[in-house]
Protein backbone atom coordinates (compact mmCIF):
# COMPACT_ATOMS: atom_id res chain seq x y z
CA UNK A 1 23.64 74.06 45.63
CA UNK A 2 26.13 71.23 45.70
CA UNK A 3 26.84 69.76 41.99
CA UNK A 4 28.51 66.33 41.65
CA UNK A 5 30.05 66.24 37.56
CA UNK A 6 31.42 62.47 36.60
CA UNK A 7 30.03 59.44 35.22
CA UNK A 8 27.52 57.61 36.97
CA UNK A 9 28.83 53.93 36.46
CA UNK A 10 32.10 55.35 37.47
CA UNK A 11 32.90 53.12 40.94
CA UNK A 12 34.16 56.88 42.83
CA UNK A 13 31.07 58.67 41.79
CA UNK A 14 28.87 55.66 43.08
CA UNK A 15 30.75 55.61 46.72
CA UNK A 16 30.88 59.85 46.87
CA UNK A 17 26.73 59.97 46.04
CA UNK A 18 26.46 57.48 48.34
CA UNK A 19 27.75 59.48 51.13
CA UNK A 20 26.04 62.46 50.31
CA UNK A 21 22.54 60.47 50.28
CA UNK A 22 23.68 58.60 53.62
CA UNK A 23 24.44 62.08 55.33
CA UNK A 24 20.89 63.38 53.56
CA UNK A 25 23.25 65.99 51.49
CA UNK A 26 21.35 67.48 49.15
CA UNK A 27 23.13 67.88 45.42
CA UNK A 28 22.84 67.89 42.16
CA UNK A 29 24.55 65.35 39.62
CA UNK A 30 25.79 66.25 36.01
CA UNK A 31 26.87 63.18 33.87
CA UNK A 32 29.62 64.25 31.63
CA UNK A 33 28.53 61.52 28.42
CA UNK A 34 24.87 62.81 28.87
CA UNK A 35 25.03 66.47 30.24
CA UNK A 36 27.73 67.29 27.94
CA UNK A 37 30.78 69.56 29.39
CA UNK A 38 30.66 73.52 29.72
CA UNK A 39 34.30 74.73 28.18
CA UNK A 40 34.05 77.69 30.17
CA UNK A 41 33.28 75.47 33.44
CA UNK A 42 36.19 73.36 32.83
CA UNK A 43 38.81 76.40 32.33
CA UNK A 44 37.30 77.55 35.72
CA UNK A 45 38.30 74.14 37.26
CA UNK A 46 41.78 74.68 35.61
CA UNK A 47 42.14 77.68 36.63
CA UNK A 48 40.94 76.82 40.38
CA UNK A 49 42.71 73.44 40.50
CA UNK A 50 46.12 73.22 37.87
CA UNK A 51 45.29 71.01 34.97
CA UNK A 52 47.62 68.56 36.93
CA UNK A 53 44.98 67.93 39.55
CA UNK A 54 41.87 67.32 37.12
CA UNK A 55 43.46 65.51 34.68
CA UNK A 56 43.59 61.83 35.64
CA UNK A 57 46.99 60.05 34.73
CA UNK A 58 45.64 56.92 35.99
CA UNK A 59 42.80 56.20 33.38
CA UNK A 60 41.84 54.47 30.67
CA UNK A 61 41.65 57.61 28.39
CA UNK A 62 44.67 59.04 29.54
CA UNK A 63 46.45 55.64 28.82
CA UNK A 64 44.82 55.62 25.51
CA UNK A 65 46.45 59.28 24.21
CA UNK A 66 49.28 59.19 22.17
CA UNK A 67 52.62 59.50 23.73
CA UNK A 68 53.37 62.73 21.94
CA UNK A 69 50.13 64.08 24.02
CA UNK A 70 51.28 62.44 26.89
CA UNK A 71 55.00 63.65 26.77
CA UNK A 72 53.75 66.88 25.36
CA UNK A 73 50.44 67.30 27.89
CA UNK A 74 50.28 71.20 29.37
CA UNK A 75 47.61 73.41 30.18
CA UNK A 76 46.10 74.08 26.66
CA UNK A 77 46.38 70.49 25.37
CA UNK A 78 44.72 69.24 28.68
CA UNK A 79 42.04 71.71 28.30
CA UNK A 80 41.54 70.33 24.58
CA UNK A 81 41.55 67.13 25.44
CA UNK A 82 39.27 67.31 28.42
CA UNK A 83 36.76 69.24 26.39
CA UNK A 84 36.72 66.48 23.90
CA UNK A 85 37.39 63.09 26.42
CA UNK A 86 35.99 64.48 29.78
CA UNK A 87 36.29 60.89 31.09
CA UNK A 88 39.83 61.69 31.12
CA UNK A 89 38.89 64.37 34.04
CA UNK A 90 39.11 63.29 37.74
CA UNK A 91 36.14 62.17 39.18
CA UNK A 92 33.97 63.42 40.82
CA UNK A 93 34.37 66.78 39.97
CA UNK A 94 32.41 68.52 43.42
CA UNK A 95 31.26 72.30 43.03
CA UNK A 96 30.80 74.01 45.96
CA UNK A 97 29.38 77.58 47.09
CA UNK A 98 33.14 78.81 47.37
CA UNK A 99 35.36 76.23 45.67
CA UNK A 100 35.86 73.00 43.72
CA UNK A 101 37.17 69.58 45.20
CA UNK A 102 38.16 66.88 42.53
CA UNK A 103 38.83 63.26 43.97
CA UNK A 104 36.71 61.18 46.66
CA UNK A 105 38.15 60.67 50.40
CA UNK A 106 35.42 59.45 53.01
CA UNK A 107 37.46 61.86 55.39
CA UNK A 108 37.62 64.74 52.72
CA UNK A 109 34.03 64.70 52.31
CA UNK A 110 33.57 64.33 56.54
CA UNK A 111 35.66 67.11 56.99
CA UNK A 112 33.92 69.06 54.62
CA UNK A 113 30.26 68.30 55.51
């Protein structure tokens, strides 16, 4: 089973489940404000990934941090902070059989479907 983990006004998580349903791939979808966050999930991700990749530098939330968490941000803090602001993880967050892909490319997803 395919699971899908963002937001679901988030404009990347719209146009990634939109492929899926176009291509009639089935998943499931886990909202992080309403589903909640599993902390042993997200070190998994961290682990899989780098903090680097799932933490995005671009948003709001990240923006929004001090600058001592910003200047000071390493595996531990992002963990922390992830736990407690998810929105400040990549989205979407896709879990797969036999990895994890964070981001949305129409030719990532092609490729991998």
């Amino acid at each position: 089973m395919i699971i899908m983990y963002g937001i679901k006004n988030c404009d990347t998580i719209k146009k990634a489940r939109k492929f899926l349903e176009t291509n009639n791939i089935d998943y499931q979808f886990h909202d992080f404000r309403e589903d909640g966050l599993n902390p042993i999930q997200l070190r998994a991700w961290v682990s899989e990934l780098g903090w680097e990749k799932l933490i995005n530098k671009r948003s709001t939330t990240w923006r929004n941090l001090p600058d001592e968490s910003k200047k000071n941000m390493d595996e531990t803090l992002a963990l922390v902070v992830a736990e407690d602001q998810p929105t400040i993880i990549k989205r979407p967050v896709l879990e797969l059989a036999d990895k994890v892909m964070v981001g949305f490319s129409e030719k990532a997803y092609q490729d991998l479907f």
